[in-house]
N, C-alpha and C. Protein backbone atom coordinates (compact mmCIF):
# COMPACT_ATOMS: atom_id res chain seq x y z
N UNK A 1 6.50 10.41 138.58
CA UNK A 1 7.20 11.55 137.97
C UNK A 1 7.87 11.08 136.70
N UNK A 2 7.48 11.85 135.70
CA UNK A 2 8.33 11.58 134.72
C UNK A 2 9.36 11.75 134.33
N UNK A 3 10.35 11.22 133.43
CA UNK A 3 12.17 11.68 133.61
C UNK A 3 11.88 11.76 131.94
N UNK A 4 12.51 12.92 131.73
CA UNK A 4 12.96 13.33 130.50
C UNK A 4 14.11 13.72 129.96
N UNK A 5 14.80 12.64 129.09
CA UNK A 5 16.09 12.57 128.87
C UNK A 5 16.21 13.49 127.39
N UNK A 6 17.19 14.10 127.60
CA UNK A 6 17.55 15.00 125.96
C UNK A 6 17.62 14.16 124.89
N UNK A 7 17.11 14.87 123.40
CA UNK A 7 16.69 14.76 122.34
C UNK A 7 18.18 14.59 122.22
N UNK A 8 19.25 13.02 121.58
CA UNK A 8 20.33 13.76 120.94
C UNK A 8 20.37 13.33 119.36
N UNK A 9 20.49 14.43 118.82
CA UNK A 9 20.47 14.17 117.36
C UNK A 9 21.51 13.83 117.00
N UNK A 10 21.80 12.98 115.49
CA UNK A 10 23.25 12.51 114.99
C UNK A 10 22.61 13.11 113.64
N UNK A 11 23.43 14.04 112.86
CA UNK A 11 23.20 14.14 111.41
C UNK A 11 23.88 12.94 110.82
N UNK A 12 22.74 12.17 110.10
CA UNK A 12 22.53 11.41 108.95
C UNK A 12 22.36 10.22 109.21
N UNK A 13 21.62 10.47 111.29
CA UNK A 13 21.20 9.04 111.96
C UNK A 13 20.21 9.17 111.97
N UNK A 14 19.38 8.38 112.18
CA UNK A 14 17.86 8.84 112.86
C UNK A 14 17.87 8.40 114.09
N UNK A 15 17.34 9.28 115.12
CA UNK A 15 17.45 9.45 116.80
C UNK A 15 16.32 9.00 117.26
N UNK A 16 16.35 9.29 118.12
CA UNK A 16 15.30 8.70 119.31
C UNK A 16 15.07 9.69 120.07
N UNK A 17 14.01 9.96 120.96
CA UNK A 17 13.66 10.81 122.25
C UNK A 17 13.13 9.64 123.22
N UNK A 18 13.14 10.20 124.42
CA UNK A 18 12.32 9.01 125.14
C UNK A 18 11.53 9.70 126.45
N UNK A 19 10.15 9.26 125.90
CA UNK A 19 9.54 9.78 126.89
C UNK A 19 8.73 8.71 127.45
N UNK A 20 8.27 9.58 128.69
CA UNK A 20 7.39 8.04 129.59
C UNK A 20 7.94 6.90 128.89
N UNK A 21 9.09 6.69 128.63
CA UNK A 21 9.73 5.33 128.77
C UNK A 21 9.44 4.54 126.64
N UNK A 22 8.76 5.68 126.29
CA UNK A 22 8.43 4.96 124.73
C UNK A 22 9.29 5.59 123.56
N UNK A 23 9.87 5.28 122.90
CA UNK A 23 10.74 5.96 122.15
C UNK A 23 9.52 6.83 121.09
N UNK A 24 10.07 7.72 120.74
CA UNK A 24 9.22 8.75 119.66
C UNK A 24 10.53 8.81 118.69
N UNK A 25 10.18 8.79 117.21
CA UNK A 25 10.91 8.47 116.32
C UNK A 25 11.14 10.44 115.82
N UNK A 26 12.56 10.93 115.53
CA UNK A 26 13.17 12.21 115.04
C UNK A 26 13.58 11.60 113.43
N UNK A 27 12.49 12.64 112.99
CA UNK A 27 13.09 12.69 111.47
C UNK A 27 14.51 12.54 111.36
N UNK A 28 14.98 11.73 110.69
CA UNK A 28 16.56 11.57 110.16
C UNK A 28 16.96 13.17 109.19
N UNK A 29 17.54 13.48 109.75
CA UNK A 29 18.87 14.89 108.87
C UNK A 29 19.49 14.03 108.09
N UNK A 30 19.80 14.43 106.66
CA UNK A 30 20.23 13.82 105.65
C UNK A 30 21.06 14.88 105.55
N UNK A 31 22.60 14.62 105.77
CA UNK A 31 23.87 15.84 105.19
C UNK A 31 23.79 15.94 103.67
N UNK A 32 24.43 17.19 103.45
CA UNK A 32 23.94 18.10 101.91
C UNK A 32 25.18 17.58 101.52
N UNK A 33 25.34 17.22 100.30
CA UNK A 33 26.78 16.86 99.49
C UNK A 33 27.19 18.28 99.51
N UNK A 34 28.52 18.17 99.03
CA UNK A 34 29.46 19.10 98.53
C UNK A 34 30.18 18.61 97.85
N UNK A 35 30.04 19.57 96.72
CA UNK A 35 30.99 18.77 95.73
C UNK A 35 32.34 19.45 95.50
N UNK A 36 33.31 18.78 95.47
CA UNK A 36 34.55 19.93 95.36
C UNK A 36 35.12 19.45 94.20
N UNK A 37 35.62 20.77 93.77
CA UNK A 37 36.51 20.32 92.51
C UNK A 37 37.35 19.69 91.98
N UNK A 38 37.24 18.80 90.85
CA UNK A 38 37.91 17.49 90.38
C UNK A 38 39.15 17.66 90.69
N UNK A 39 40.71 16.89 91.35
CA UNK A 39 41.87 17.54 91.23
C UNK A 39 42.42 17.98 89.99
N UNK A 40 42.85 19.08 90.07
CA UNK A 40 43.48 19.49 88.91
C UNK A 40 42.84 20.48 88.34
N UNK A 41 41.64 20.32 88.41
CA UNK A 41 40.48 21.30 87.54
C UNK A 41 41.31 22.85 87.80
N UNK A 42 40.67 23.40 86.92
CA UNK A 42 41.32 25.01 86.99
C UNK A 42 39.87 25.50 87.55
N UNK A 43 39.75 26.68 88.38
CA UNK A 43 38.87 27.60 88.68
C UNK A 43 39.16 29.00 88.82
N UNK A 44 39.81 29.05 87.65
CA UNK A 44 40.66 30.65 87.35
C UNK A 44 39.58 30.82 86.39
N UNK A 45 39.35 32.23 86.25
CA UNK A 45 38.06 32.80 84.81
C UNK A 45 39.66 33.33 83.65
N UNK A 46 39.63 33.19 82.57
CA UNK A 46 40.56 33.29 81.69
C UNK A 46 40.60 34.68 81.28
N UNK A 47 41.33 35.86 81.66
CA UNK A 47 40.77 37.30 81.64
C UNK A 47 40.95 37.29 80.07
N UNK A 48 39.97 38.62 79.85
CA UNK A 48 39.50 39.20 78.08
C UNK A 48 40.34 39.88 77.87
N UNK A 49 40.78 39.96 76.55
CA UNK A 49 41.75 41.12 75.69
C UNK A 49 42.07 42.48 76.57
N UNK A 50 42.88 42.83 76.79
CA UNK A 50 43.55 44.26 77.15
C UNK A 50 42.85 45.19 76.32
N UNK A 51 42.41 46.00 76.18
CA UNK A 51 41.70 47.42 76.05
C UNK A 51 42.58 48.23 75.50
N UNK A 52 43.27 48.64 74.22
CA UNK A 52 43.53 49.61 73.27
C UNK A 52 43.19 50.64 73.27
N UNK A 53 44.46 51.95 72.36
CA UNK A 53 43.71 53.11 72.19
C UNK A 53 43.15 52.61 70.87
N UNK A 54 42.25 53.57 70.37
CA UNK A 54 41.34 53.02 69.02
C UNK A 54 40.62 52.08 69.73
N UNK A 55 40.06 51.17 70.17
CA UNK A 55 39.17 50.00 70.38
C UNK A 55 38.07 50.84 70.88
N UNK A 56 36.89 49.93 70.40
CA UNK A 56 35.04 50.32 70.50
C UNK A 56 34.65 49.83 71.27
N UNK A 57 33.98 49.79 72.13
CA UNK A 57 32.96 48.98 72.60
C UNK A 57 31.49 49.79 73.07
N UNK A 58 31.06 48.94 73.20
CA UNK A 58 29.41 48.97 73.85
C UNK A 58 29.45 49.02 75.19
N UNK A 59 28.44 49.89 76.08
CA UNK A 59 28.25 49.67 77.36
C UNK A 59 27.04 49.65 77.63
N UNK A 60 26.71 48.84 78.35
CA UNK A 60 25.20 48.72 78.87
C UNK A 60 24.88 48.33 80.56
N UNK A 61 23.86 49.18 80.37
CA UNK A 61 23.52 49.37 82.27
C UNK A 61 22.08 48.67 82.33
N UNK A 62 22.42 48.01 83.97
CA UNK A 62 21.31 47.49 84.17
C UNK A 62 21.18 48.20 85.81
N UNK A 63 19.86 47.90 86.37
CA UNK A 63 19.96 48.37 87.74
C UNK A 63 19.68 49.84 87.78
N UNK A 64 19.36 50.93 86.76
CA UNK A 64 19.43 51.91 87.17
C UNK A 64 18.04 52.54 86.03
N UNK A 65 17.31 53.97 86.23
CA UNK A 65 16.49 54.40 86.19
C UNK A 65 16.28 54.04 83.93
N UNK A 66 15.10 53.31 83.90
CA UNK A 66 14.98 53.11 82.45
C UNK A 66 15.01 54.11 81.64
N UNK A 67 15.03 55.47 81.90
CA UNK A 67 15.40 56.75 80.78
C UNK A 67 16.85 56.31 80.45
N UNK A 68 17.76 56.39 81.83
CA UNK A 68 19.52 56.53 81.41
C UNK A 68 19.31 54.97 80.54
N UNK A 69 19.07 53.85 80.69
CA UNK A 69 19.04 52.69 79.39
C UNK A 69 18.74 53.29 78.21
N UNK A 70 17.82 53.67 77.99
CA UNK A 70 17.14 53.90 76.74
C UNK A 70 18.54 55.31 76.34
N UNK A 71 19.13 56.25 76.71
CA UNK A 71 19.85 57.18 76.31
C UNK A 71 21.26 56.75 76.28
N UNK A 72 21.68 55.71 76.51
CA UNK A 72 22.70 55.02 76.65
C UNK A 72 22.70 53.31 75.28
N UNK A 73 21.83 53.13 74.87
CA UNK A 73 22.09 51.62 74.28
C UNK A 73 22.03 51.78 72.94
N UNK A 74 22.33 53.07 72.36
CA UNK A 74 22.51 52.85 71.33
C UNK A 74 23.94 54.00 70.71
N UNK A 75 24.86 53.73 72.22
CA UNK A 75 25.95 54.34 71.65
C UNK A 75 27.01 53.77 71.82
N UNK A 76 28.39 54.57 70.79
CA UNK A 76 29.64 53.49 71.15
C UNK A 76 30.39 54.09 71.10
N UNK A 77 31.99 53.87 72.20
CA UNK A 77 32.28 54.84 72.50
C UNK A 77 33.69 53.99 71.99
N UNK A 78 34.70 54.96 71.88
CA UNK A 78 36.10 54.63 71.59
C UNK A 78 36.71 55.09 71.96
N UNK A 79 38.09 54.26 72.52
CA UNK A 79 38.78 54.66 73.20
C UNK A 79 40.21 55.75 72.47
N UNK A 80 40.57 57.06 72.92
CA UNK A 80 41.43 57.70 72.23
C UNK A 80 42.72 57.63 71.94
N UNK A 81 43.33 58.55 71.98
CA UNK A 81 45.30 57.68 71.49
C UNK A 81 45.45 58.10 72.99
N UNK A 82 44.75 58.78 73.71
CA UNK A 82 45.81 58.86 74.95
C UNK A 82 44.95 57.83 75.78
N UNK A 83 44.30 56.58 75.72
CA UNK A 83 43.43 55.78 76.37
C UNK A 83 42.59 56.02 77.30
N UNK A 84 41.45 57.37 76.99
CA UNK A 84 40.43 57.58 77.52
C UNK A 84 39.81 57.94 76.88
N UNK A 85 38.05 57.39 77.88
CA UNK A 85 36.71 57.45 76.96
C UNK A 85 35.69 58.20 77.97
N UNK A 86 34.98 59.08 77.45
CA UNK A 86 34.29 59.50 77.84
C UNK A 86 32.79 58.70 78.30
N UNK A 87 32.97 58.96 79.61
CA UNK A 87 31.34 58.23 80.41
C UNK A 87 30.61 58.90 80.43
N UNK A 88 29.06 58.23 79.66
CA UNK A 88 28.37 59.53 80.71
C UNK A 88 28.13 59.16 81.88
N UNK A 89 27.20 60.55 82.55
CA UNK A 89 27.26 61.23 83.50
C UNK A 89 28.38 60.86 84.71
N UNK A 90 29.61 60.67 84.13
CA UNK A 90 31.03 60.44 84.48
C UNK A 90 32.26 61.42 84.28
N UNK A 91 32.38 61.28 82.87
CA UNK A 91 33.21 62.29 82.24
C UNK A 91 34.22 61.30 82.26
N UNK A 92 35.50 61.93 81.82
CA UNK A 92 36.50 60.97 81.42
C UNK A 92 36.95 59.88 82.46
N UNK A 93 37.53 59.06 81.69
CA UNK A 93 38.30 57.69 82.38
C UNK A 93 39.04 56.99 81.32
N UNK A 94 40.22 56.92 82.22
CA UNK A 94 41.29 55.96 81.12
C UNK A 94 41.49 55.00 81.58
N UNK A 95 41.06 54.02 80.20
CA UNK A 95 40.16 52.67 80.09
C UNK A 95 41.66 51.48 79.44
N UNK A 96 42.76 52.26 79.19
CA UNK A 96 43.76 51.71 78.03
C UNK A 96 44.15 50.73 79.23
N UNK A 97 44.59 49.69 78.80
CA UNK A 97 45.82 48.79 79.25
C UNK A 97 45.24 48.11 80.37
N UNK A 98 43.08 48.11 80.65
CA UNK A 98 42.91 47.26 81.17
C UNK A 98 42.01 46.06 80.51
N UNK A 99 41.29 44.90 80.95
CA UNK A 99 40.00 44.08 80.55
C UNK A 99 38.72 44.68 80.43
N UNK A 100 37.98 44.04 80.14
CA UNK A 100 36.60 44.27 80.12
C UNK A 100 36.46 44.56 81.43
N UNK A 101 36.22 43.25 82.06
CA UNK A 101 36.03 42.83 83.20
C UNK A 101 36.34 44.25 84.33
N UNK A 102 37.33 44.66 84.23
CA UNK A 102 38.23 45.63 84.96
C UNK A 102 37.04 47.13 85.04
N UNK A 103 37.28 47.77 83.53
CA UNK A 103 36.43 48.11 83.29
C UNK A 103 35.36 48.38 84.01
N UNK A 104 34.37 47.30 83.49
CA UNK A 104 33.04 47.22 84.67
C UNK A 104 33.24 47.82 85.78
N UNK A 105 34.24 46.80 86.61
CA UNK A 105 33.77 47.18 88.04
C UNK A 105 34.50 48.63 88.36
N UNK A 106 35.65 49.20 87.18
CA UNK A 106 35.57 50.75 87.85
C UNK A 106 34.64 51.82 87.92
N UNK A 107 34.01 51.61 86.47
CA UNK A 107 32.54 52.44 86.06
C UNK A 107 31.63 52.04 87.14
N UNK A 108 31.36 50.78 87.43
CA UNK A 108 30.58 50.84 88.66
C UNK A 108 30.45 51.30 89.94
N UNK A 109 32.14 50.97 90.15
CA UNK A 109 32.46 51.89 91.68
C UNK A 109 32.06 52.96 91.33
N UNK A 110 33.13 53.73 90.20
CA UNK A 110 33.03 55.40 90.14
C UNK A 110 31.40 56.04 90.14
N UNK A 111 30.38 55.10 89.40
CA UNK A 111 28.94 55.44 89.64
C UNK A 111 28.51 55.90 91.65
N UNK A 112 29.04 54.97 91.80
CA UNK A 112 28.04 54.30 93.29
C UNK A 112 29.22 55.30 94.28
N UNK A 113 30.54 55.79 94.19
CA UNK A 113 30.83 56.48 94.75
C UNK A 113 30.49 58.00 94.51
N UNK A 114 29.89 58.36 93.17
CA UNK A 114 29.77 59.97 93.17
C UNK A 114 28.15 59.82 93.39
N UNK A 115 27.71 58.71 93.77
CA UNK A 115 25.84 58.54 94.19
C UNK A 115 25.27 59.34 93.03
N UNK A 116 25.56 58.53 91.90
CA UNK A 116 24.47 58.53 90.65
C UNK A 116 23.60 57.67 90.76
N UNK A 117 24.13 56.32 90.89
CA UNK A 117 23.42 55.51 91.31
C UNK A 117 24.00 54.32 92.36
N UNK A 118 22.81 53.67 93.03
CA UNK A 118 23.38 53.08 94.33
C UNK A 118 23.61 51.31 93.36
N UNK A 119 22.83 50.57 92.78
CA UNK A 119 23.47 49.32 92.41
C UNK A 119 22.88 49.35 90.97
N UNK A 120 24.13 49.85 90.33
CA UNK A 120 24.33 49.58 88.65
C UNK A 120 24.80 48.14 88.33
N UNK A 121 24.76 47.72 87.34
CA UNK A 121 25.59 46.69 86.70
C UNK A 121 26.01 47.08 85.13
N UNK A 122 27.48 47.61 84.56
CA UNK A 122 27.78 47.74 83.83
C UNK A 122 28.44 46.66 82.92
N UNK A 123 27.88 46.57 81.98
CA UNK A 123 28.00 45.32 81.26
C UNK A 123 29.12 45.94 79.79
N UNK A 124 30.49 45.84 79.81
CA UNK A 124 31.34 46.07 78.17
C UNK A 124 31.45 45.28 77.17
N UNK A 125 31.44 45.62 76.57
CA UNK A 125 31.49 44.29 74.86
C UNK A 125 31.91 44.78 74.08
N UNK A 126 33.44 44.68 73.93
CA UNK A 126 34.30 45.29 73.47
C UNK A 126 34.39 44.67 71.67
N UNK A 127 34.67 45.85 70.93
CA UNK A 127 34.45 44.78 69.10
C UNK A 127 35.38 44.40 69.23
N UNK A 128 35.39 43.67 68.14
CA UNK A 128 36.77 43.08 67.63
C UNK A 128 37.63 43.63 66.19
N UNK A 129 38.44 44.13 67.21
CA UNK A 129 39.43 44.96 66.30
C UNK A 129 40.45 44.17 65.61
N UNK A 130 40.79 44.62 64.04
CA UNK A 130 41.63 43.90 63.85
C UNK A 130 43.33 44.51 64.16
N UNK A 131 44.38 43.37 64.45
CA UNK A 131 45.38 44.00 65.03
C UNK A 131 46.72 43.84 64.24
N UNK A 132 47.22 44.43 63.88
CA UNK A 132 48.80 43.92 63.32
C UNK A 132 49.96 44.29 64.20
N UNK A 133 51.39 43.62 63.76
CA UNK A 133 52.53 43.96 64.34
C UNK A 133 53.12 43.97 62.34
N UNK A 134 54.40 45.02 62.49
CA UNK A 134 54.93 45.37 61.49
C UNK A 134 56.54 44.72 61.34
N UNK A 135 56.64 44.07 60.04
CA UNK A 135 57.78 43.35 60.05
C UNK A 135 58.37 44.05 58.75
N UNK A 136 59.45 44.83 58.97
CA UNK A 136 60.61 45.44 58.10
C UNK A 136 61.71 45.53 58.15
N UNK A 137 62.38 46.23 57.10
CA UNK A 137 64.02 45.84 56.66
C UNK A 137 64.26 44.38 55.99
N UNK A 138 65.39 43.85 56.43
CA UNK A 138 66.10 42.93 55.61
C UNK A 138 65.36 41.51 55.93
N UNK A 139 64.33 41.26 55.52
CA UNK A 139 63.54 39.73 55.42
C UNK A 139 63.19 39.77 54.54
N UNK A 140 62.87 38.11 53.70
CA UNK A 140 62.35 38.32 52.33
C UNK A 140 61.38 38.99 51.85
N UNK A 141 60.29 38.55 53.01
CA UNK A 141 59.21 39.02 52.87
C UNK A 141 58.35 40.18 53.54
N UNK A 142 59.00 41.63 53.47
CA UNK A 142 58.70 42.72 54.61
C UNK A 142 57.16 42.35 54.73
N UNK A 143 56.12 42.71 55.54
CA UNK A 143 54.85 42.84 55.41
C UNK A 143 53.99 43.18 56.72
N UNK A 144 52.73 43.30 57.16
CA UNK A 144 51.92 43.64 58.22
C UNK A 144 51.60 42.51 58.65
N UNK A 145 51.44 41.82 60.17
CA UNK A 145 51.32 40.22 59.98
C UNK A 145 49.92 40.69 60.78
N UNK A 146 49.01 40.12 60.84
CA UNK A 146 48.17 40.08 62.33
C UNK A 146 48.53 39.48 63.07
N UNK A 147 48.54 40.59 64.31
CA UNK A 147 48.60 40.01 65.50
C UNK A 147 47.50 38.60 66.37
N UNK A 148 48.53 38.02 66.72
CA UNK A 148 47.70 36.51 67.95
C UNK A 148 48.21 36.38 68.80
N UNK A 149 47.61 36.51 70.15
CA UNK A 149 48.33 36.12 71.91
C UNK A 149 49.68 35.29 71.88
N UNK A 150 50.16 34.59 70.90
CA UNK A 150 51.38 33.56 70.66
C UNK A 150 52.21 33.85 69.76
N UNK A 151 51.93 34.93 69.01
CA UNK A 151 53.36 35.29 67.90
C UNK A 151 53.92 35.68 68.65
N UNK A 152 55.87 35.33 68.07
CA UNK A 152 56.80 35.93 69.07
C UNK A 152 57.70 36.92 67.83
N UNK A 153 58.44 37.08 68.31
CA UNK A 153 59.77 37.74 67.56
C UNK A 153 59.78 36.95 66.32
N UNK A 154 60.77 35.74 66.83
CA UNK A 154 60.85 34.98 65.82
C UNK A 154 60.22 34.52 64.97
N UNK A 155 59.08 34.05 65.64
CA UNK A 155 57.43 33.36 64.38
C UNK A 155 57.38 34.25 63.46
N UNK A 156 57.57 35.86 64.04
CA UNK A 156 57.25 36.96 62.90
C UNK A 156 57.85 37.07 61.86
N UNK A 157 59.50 36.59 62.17
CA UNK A 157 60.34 36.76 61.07
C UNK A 157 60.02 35.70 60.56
N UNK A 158 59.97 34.90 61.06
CA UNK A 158 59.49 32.94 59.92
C UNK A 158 58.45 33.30 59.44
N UNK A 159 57.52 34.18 59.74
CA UNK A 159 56.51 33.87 58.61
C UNK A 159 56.49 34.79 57.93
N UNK A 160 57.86 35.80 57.35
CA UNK A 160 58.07 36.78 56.39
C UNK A 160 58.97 35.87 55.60
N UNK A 161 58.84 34.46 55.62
CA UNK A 161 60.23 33.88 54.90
C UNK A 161 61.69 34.06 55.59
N UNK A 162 61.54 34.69 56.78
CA UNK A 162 63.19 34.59 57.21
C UNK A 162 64.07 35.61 57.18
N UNK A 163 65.15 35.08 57.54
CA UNK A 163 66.57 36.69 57.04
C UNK A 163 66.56 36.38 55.72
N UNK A 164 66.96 37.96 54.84
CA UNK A 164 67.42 37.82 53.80
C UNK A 164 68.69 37.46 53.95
N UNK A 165 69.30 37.78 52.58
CA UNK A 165 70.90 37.02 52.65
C UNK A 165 71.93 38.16 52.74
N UNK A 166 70.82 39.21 53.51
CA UNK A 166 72.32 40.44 53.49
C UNK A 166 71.57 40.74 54.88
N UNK A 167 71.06 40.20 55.41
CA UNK A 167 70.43 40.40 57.22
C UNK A 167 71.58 40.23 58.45
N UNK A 168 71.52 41.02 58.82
CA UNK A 168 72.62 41.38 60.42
C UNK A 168 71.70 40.79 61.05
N UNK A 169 71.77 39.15 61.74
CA UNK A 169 70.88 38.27 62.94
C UNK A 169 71.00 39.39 64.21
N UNK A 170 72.14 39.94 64.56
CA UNK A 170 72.44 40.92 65.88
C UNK A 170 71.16 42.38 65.47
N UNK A 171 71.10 42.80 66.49
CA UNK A 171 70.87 44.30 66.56
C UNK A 171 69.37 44.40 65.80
N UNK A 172 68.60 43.21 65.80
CA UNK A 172 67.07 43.61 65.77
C UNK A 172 66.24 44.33 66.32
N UNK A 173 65.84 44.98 65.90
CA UNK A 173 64.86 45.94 66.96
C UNK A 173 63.39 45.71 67.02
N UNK A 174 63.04 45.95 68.40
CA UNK A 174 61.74 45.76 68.72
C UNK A 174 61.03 47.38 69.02
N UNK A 175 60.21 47.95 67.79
CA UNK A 175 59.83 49.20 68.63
C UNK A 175 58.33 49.69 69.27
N UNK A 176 57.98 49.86 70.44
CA UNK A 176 56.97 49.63 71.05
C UNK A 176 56.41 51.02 71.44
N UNK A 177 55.26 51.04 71.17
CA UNK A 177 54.67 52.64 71.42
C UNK A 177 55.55 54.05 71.01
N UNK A 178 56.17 53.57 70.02
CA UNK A 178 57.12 54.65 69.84
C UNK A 178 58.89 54.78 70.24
N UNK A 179 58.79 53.53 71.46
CA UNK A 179 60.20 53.56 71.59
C UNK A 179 61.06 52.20 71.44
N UNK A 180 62.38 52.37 71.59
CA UNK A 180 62.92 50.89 71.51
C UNK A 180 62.25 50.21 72.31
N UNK A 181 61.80 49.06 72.17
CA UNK A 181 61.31 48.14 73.42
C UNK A 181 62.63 47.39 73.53
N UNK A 182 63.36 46.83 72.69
CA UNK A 182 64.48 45.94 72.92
C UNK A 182 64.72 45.62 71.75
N UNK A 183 66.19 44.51 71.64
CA UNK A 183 67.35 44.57 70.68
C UNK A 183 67.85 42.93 70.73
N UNK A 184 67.49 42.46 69.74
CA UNK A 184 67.83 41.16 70.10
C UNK A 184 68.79 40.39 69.05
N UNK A 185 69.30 39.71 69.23
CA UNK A 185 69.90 38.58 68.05
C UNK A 185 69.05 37.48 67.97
N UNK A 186 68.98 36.83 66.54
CA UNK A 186 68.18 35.93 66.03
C UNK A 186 68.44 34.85 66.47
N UNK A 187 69.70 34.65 66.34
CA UNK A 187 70.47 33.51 66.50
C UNK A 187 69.99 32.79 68.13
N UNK A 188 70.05 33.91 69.07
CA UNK A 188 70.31 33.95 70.37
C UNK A 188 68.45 33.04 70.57
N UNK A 189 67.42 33.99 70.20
CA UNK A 189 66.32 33.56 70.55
C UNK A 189 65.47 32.26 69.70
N UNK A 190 66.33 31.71 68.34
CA UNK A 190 66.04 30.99 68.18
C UNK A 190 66.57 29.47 68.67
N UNK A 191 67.94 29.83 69.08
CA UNK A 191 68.28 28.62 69.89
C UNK A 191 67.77 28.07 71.37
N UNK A 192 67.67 29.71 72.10
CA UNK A 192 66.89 29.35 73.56
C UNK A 192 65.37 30.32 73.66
N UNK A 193 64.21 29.92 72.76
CA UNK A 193 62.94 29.81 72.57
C UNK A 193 62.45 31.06 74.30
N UNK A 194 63.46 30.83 75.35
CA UNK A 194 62.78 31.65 76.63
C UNK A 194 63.46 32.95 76.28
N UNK A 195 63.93 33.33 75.33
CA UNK A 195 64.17 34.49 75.09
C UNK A 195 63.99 35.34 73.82
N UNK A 196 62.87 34.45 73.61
CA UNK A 196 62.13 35.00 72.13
C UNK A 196 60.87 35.83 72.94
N UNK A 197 61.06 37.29 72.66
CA UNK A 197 59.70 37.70 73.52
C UNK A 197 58.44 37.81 72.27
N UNK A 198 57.66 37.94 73.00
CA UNK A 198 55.99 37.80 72.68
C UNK A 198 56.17 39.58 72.30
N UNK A 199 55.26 39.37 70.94
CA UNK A 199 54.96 40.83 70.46
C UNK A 199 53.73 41.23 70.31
N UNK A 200 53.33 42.55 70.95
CA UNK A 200 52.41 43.26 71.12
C UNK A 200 51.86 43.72 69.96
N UNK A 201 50.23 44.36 70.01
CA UNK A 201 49.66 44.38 68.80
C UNK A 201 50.57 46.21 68.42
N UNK A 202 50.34 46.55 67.45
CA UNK A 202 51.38 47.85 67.23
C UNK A 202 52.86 47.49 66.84
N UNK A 203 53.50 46.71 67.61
CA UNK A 203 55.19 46.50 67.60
C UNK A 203 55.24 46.30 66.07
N UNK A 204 56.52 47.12 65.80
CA UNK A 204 57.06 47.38 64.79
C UNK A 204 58.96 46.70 64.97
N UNK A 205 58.84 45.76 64.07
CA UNK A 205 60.25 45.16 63.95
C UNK A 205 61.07 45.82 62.81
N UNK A 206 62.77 45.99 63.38
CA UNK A 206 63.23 45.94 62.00
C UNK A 206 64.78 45.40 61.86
N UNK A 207 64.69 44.43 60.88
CA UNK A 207 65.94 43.47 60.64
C UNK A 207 66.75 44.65 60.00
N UNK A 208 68.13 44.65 60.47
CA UNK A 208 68.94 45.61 59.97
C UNK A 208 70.06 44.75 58.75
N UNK A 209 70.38 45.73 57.52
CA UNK A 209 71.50 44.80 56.55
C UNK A 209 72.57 44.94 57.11
């Protein structure tokens, strides 16, 4: 009678079986690397520009019937002062104050939930607009600066040349979409830098005499 003992495998041994007493050789399992990320490494995606009223972009679909491509890729749509753009076979959506990225995946849901279509891929490519913040009243140099993710308050006034020599440092104003955003002293945010705020594209400053 023969005795037949279980096959035991070891991943990344090579085993044995044994029958009628002779070993039979089991392909060796070779474990799969994994590689994990270097310490420290970042694996955050760096999100895209915030979405403006006035800003253009392009949209393009993939995944769905080649007529709607072809009636769709050669248009561009912009966003209005109250931050909505018309989709087609959507109709409106307000697009202001998010990413690209964002974007996408609402046009996509909103597709696949009103069953236009079951798996779109909406692709945005937003232009590049140019942006200013407005620096007026009492600095040497009043003027329109362009806006960059890192101008603050202060940078704005330094790179108008500064206070003039009849400038009130107190009671600066920051005005944002139309309203005060805030009121600062010069003095205050140039000594402690965490209270120099970051200015938005639109913001309108004004140094008072």
């Amino acid at each position: 009678m023969r005795q037949i003992i279980p096959i035991l495998v070891l991943l990344g041994v090579t085993s044995t079986s044994f029958c009628a007493g002779k070993p039979i050789p089991v392909a060796t399992r070779v474990p799969v690397a994994v590689v994990a990320p270097a310490v420290g490494a970042s694996t955050s995606i760096v999100p895209t520009a915030t979405i403006r009223a006035g800003d253009t972009f392009d949209m393009r679909l993939t995944g769905v019937p080649m007529d709607v491509i072809q009636d769709i890729a050669n248009l561009q749509y912009t966003v209005g002062a109250d931050g909505i753009v018309n989709v087609p076979l959507i109709g409106k959506m307000k697009v202001s104050g998010m990413n690209s990225t964002q974007v996408e995946d609402m046009i996509q849901a909103k597709y696949i939930a009103e069953k236009i279509f079951t798996k779109p891929t909406v692709i945005i490519s937003v232009g590049q607009v140019a942006r200013f913040v407005s620096i007026s009243g009492a600095v040497r140099a009043p003027q329109r600066l362009p806006w960059t993710a890192d101008i603050t308050l202060a940078s704005a006034i330094g790179n108008c040349q500064g206070l003039g020599d009849f400038a009130k440092p107190k009671g600066i104003t920051v005005i944002r979409d139309g309203k005060v955003f805030g009121t600062y002293n010069y003095k205050e945010i140039t000594k402690n830098p965490a209270n120099d705020p970051k200015l938005l594209p639109g913001d309108q400053v004004n140094v008072p005499e």
